[in-house]
N, C-alpha and C. Protein backbone atom coordinates (compact mmCIF):
# COMPACT_ATOMS: atom_id res chain seq x y z
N UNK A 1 134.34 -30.58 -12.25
CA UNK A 1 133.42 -31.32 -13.09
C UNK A 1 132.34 -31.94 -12.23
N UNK A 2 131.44 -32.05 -13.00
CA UNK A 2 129.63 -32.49 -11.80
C UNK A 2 129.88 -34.02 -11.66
N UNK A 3 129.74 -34.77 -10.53
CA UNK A 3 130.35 -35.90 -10.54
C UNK A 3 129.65 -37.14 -11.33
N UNK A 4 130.18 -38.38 -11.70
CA UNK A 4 129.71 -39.09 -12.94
C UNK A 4 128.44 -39.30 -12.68
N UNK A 5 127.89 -39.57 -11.30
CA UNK A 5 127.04 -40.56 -10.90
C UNK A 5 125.74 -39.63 -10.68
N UNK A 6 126.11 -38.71 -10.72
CA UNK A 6 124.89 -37.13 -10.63
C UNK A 6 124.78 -36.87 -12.21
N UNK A 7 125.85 -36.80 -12.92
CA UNK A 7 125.64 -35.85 -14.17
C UNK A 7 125.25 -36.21 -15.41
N UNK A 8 125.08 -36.88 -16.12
CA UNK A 8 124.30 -36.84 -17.19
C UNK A 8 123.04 -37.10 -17.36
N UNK A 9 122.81 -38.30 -16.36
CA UNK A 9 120.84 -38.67 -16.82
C UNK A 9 120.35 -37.38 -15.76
N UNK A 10 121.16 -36.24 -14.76
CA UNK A 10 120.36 -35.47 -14.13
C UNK A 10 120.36 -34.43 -15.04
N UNK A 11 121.09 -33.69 -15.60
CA UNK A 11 121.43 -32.95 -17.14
C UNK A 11 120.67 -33.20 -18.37
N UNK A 12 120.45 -34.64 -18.52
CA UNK A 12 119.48 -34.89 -19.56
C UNK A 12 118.47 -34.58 -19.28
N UNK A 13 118.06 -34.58 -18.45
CA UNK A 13 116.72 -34.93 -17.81
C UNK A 13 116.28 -33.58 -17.43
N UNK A 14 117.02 -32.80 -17.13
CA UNK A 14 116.67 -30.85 -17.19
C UNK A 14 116.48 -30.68 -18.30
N UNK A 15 117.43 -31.08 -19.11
CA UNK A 15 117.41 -30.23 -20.66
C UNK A 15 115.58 -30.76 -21.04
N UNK A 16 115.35 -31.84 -20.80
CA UNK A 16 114.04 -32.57 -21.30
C UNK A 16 113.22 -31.92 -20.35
N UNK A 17 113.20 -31.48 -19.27
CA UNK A 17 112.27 -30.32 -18.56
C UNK A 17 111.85 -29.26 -18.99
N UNK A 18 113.26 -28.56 -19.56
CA UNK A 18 113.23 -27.24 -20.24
C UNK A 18 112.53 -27.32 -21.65
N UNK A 19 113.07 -28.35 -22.51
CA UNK A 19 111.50 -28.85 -23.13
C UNK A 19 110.25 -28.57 -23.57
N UNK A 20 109.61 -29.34 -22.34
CA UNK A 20 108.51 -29.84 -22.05
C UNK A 20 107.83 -28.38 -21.73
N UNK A 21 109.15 -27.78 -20.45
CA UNK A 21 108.33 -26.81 -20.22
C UNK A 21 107.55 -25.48 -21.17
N UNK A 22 109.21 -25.07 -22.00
CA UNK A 22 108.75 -24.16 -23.11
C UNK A 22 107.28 -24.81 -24.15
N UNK A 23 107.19 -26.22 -24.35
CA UNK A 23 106.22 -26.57 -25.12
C UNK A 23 105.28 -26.53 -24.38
N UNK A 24 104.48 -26.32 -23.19
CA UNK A 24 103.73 -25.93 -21.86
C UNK A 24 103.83 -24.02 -22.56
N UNK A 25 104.26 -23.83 -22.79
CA UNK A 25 104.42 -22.16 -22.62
C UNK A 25 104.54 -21.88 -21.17
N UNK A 26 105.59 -22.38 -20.63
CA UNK A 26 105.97 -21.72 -19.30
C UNK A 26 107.81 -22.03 -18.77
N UNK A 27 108.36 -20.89 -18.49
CA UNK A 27 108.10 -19.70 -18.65
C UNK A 27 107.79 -18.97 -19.76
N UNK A 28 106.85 -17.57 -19.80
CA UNK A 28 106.61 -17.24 -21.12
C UNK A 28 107.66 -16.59 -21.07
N UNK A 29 109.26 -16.68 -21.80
CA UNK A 29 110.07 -15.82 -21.94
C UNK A 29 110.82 -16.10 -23.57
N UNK A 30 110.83 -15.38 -24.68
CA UNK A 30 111.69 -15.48 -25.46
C UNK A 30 112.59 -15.87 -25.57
N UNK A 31 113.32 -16.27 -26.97
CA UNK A 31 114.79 -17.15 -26.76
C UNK A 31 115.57 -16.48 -26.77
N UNK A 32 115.53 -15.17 -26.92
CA UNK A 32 116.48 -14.34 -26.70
C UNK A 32 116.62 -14.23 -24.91
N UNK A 33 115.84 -13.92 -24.18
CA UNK A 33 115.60 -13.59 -22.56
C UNK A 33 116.74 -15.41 -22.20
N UNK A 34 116.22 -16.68 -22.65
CA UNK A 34 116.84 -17.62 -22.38
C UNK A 34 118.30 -17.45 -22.81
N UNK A 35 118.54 -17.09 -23.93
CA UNK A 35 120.11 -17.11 -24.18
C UNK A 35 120.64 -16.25 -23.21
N UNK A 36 120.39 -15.21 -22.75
CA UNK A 36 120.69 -14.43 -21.43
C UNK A 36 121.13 -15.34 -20.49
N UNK A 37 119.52 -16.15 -20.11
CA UNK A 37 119.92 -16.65 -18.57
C UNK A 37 120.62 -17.88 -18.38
N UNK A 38 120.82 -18.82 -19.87
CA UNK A 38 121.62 -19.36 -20.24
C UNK A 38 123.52 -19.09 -20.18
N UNK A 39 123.35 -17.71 -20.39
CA UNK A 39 124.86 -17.42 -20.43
C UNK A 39 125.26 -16.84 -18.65
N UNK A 40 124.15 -16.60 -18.07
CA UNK A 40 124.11 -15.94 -16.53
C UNK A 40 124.66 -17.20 -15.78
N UNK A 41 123.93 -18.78 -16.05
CA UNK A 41 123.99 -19.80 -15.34
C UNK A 41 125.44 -20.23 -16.17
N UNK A 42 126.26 -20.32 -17.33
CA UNK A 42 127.39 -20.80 -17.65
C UNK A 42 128.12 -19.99 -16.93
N UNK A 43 128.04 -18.49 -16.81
CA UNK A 43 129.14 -17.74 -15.46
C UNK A 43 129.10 -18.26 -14.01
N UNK A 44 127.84 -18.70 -13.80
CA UNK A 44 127.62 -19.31 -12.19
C UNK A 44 128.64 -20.67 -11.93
N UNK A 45 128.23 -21.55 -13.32
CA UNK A 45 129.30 -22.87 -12.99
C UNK A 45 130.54 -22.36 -13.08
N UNK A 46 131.34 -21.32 -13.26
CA UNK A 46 132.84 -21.18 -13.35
C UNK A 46 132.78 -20.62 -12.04
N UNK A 47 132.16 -19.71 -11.67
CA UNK A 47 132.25 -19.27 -10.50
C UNK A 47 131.93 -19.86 -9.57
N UNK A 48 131.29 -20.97 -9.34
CA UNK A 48 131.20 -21.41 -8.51
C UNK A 48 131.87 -22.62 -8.41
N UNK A 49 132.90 -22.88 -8.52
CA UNK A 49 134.26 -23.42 -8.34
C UNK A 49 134.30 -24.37 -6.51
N UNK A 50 134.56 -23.88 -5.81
CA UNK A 50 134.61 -24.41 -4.55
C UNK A 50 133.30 -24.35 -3.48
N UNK A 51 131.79 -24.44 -4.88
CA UNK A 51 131.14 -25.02 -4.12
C UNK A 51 130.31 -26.25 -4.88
N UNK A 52 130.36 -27.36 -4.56
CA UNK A 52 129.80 -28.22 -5.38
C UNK A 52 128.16 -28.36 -5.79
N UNK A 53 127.69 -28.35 -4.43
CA UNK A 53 126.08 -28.31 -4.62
C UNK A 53 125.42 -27.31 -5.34
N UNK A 54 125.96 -26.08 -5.17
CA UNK A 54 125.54 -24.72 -6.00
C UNK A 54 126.19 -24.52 -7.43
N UNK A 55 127.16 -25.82 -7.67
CA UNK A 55 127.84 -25.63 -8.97
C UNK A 55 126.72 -27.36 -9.84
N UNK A 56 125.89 -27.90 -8.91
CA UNK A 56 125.44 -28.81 -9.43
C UNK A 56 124.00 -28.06 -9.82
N UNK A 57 123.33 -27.41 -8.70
CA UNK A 57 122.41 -26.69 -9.26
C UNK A 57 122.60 -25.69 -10.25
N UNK A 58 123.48 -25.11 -10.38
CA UNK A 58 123.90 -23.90 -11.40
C UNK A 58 123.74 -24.78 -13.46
N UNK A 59 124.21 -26.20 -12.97
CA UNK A 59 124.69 -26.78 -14.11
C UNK A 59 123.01 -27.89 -14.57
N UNK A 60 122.26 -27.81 -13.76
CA UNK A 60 121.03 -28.14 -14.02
C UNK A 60 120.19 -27.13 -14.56
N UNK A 61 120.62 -26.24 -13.58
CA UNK A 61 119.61 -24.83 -14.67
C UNK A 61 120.24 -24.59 -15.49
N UNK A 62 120.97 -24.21 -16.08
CA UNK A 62 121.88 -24.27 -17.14
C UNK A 62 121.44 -25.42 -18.28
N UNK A 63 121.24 -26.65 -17.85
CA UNK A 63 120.24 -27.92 -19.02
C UNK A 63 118.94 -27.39 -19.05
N UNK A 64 118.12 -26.73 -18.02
CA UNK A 64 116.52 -26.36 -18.20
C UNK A 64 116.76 -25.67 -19.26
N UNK A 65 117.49 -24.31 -18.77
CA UNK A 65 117.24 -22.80 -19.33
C UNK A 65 117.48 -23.33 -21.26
N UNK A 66 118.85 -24.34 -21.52
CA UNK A 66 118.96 -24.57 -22.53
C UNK A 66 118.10 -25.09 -23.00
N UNK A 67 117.23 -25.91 -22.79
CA UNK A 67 116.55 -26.80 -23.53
C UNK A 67 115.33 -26.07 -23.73
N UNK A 68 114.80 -24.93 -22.58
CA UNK A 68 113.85 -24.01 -22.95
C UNK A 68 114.10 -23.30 -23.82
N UNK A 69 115.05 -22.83 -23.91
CA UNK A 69 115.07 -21.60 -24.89
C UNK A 69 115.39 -22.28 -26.38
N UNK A 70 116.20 -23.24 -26.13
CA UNK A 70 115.74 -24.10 -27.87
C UNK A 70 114.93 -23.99 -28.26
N UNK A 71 113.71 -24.69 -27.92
CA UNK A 71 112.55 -24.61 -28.60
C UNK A 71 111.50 -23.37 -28.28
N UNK A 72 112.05 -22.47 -27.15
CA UNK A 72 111.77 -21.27 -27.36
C UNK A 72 111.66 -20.30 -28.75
N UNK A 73 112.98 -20.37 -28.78
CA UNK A 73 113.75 -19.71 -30.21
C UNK A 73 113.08 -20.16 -31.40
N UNK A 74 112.72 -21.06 -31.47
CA UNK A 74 112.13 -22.38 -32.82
C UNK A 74 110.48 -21.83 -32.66
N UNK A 75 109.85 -21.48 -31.63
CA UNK A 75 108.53 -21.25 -31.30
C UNK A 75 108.49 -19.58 -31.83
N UNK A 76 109.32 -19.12 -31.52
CA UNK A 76 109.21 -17.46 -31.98
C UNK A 76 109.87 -17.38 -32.96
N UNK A 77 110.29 -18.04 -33.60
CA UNK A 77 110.52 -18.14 -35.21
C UNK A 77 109.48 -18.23 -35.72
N UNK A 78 108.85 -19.41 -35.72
CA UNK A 78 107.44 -19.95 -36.57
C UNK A 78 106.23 -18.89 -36.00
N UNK A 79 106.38 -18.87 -35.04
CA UNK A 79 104.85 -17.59 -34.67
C UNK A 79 105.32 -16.25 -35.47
N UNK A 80 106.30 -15.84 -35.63
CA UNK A 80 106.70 -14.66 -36.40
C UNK A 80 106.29 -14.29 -37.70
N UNK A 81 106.26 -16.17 -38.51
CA UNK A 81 105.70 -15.57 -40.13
C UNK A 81 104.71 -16.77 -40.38
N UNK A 82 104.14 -17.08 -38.90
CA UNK A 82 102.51 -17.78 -39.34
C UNK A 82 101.76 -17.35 -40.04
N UNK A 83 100.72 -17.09 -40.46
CA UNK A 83 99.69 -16.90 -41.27
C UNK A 83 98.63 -16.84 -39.84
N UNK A 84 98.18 -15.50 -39.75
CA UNK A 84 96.77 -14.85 -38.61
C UNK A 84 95.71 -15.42 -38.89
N UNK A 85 95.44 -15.11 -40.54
CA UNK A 85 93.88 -15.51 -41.00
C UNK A 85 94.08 -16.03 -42.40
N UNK A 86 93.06 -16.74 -42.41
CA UNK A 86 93.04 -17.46 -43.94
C UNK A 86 92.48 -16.18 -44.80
N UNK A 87 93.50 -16.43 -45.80
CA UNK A 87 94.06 -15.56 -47.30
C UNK A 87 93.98 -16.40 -48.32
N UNK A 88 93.59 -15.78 -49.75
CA UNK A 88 94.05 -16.97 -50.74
C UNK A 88 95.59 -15.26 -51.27
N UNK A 89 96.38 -16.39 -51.87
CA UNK A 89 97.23 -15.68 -52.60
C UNK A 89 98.22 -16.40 -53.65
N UNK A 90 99.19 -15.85 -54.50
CA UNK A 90 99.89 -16.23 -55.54
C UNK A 90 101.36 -16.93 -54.51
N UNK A 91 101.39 -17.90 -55.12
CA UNK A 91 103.06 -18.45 -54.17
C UNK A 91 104.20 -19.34 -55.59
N UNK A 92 105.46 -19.24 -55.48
CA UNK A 92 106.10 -20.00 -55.60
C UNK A 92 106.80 -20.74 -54.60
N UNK A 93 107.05 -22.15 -54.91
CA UNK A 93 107.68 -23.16 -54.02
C UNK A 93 107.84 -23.82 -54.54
N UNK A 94 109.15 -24.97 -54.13
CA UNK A 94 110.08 -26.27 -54.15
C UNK A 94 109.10 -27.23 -53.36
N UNK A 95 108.38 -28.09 -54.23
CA UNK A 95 108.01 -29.40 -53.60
C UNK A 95 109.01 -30.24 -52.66
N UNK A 96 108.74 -29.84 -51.32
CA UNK A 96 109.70 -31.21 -50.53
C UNK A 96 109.13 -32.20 -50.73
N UNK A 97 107.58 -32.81 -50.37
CA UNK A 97 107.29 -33.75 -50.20
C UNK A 97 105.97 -33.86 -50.87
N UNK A 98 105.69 -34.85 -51.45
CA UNK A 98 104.22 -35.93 -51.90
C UNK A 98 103.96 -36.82 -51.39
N UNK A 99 102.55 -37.36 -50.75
CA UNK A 99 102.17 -38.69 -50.22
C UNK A 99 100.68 -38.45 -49.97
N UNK A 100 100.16 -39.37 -50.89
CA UNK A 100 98.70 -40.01 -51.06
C UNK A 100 98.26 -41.22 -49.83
N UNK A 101 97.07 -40.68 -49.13
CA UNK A 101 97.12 -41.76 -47.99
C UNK A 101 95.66 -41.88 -47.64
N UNK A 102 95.20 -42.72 -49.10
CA UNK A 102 94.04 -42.89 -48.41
C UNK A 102 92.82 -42.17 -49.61
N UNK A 103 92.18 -41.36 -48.79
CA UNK A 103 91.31 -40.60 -49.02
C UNK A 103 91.56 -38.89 -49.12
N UNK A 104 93.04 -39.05 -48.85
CA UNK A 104 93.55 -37.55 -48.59
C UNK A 104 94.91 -37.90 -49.27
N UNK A 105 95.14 -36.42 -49.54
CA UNK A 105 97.09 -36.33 -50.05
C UNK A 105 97.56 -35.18 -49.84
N UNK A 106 98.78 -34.91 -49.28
CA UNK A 106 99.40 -33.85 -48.62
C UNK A 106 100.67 -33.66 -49.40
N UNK A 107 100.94 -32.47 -49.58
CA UNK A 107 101.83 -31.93 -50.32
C UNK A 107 102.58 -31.17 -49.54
N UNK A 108 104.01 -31.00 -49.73
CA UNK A 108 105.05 -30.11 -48.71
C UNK A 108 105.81 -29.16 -49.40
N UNK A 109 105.65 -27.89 -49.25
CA UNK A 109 106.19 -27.02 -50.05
C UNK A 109 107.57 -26.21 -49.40
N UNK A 110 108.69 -25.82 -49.91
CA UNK A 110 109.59 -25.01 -49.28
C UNK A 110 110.01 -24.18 -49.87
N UNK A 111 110.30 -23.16 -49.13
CA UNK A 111 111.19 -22.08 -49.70
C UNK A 111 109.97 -21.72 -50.71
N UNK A 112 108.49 -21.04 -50.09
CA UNK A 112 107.65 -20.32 -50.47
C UNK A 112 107.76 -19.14 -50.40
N UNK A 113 107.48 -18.27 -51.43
CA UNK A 113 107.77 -17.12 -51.89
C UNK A 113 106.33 -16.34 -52.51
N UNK A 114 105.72 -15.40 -51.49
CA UNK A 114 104.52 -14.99 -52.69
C UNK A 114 105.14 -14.27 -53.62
N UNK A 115 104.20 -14.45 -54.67
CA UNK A 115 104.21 -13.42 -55.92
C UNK A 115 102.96 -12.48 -56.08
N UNK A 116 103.10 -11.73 -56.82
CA UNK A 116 102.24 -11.14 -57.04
C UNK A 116 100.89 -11.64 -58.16
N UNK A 117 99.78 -11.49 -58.07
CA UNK A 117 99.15 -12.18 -58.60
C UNK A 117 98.84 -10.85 -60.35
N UNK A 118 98.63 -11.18 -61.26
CA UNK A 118 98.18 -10.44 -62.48
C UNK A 118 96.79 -9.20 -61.77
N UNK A 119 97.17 -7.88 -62.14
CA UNK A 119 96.60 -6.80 -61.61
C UNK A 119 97.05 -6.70 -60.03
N UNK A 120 97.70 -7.14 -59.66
CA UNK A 120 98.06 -6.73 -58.26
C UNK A 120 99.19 -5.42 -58.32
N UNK A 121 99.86 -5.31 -59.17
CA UNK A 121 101.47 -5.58 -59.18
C UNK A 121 101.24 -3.66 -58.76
N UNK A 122 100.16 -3.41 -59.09
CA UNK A 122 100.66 -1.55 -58.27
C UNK A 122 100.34 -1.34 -56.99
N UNK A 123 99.85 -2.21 -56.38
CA UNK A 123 99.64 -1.96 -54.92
C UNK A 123 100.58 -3.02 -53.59
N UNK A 124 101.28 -3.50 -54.64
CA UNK A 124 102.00 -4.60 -53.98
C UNK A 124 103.66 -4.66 -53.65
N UNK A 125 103.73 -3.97 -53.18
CA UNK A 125 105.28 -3.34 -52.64
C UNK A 125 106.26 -4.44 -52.14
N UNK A 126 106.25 -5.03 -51.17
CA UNK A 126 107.05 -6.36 -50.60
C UNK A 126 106.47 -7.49 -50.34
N UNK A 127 107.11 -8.67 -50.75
CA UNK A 127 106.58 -9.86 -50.29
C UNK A 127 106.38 -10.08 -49.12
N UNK A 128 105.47 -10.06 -48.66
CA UNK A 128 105.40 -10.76 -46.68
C UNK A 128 106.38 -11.97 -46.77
N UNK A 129 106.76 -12.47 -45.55
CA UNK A 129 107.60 -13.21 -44.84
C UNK A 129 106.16 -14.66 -45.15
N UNK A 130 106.30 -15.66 -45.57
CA UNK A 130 105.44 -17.15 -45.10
C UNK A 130 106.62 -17.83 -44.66
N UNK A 131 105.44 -18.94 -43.57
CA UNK A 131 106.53 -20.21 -42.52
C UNK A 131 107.68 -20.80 -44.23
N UNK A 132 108.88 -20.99 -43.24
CA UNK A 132 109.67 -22.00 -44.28
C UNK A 132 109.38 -23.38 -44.96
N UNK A 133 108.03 -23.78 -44.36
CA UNK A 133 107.68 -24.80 -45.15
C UNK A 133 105.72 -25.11 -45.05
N UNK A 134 105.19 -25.29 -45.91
CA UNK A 134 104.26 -25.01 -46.17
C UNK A 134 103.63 -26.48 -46.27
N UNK A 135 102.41 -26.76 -45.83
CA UNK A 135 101.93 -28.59 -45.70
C UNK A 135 100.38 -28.23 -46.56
N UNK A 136 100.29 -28.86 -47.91
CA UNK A 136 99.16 -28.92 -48.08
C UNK A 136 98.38 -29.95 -48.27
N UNK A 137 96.77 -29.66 -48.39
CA UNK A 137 95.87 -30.95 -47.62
C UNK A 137 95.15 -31.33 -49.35
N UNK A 138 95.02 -32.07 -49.90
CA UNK A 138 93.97 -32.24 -50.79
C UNK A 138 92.89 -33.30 -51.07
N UNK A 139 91.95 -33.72 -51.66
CA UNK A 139 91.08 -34.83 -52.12
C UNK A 139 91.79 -35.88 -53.91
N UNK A 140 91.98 -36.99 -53.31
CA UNK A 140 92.67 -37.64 -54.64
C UNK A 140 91.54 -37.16 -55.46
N UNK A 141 90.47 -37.07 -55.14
CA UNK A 141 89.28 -36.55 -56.05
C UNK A 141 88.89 -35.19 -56.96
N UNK A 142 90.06 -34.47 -56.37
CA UNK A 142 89.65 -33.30 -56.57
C UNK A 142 90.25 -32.55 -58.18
N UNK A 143 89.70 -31.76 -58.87
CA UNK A 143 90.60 -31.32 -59.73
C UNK A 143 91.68 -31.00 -60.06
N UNK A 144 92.40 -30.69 -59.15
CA UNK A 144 93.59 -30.32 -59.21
C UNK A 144 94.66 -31.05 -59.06
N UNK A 145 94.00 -32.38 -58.92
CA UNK A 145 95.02 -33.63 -58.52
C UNK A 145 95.83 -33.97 -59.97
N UNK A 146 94.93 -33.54 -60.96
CA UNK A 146 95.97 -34.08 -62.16
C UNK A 146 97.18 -33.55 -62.67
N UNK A 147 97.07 -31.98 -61.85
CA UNK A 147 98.57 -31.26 -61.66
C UNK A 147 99.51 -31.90 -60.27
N UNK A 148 99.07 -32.12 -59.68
CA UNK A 148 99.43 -32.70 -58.84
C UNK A 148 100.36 -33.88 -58.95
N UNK A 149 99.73 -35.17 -59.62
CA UNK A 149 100.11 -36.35 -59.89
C UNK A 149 101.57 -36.24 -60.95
N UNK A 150 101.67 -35.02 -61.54
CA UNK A 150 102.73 -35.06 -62.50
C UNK A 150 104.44 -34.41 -61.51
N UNK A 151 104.23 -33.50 -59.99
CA UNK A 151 105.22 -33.08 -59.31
C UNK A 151 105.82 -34.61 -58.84
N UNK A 152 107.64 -33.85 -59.07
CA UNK A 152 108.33 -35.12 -57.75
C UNK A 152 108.95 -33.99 -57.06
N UNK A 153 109.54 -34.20 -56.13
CA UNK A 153 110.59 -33.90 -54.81
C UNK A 153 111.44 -33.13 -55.80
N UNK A 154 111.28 -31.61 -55.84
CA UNK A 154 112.45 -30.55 -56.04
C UNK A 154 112.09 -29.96 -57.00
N UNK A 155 110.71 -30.16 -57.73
CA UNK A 155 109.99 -29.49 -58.68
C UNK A 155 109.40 -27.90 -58.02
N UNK A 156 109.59 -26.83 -59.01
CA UNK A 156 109.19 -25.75 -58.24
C UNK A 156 107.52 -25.71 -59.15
N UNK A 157 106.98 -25.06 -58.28
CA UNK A 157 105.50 -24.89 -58.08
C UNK A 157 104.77 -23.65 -58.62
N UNK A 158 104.03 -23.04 -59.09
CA UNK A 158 103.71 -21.21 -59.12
C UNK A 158 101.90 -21.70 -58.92
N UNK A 159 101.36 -21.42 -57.49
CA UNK A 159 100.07 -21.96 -57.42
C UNK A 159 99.31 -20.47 -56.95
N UNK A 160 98.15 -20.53 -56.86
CA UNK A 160 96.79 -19.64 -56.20
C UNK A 160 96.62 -20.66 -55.12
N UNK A 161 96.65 -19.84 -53.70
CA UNK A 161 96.50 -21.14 -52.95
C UNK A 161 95.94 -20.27 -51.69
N UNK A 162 94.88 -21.14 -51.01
CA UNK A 162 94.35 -20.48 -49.78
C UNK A 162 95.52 -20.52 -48.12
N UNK A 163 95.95 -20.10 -47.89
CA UNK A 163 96.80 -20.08 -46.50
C UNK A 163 96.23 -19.76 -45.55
N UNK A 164 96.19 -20.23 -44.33
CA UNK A 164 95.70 -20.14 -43.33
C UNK A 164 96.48 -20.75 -41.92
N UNK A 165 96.42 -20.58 -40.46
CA UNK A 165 96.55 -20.67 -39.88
C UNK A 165 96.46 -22.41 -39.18
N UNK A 166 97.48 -22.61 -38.47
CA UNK A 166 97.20 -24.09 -37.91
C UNK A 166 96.27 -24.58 -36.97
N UNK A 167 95.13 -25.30 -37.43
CA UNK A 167 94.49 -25.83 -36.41
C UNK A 167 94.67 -27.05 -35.42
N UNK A 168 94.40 -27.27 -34.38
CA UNK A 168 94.58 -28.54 -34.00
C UNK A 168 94.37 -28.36 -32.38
C-alpha cells in the first residue's frame, strides 16, 4: 500500500492533473486509448510489489491517466452528437429546466428526439443522434414566450427550432 503520508493529497492531486490536462486537450488521446493505459498502470502497481518508488509512480499515473480519460470519455461523447452547423429542424423533448433572468430566459431540454417535419417524411430515413441535453436562449419579449410561460419541469415539448453549435 502507497504510504499514508505520500498517498492521497499526491493521488488527488494527479487525478486533478489528469483533469485539467484532458480539458487542455493534452494528451490528444481518446477514452478508450486511456482506459488502456489506465489498465497497463493498474498491472504495473501489482507488479511492482518490491519496489516502492516505481509502485508510487505507477499509482500516480494511474490517478493522471484516470482522471484524463474521464473527462476524456465525457469529451468524445458530446463531440460525437454536437451539432457542426446551425440547422433549423422538428424536435421532441422533456423540459428539464426554466429560468427567466433578466432580459433573457433559458430553457433546458432532454431526451431530444428529431422528428420529422410535415412533407419531409419521404426523404427522411433515421433520426440523427442530438447532445442529451439541449440549452435554449430566448427574449422575455419575444413571441414565443407565451408558449413558453405555460411549460414546468417534465412537460414534453414538439418545437421547430434552430440548432447550432457551441460558442464561447
Amino acid at each position: 500500500m502507497i504510504g499514508l503520508r505520500f498517498g492521497l493529497p499526491a493521488l488527488v492531486f494527479a487525478h486533478a492533473l489528469g483533469i485539467l490536462a484532458a480539458d487542455f486537450g493534452w494528451p490528444t488521446v481518446a477514452g478508450r486509448a486511456c482506459q488502456g493505459l489506465a489498465l497497463a498502470c493498474a498491472i504495473l502497481v501489482g507488479v511492482l510489489r518490491g519496489h516502492p518508488a516505481a509502485r508510487k509512480g505507477a499509482a500516480l499515473l494511474l490517478a493522471f491517466v484516470a482522471g484524463a480519460g474521464s473527462l476524456a470519455a465525457r469529451l468524445d461523447s458530446s463531440a460525437r452528437f454536437a451539432p457542426r452547423e446551425t440547422r433549423e429542424l422538428s424536435l421532441e423533448a422533456r423540459v428539464c429546466g426554466l429560468e427567466r433572468n433578466g432580459a433573457r430566459g433559458f430553457v433546458e431540454l432532454c431526451s431530444a428526439m428529431e422528428v420529422p417535419s410535415p412533407g419531409d417524411e419521404a426523404v427522411w430515413r433515421e433520426p440523427p443522434r442530438l447532445p442529451a441535453r439541449l440549452l435554449g436562449q430566448f427574449r422575455p419579449m419575444a413571441p414565443e414566450v407565451a408558449v413558453l410561460d405555460g411549460l414546468m419541469r417534465g412537460d414534453w415539448l414538439r418545437a421547430r427550432v434552430r440548432v447550432g453549435p457551441l460558442g464561447g
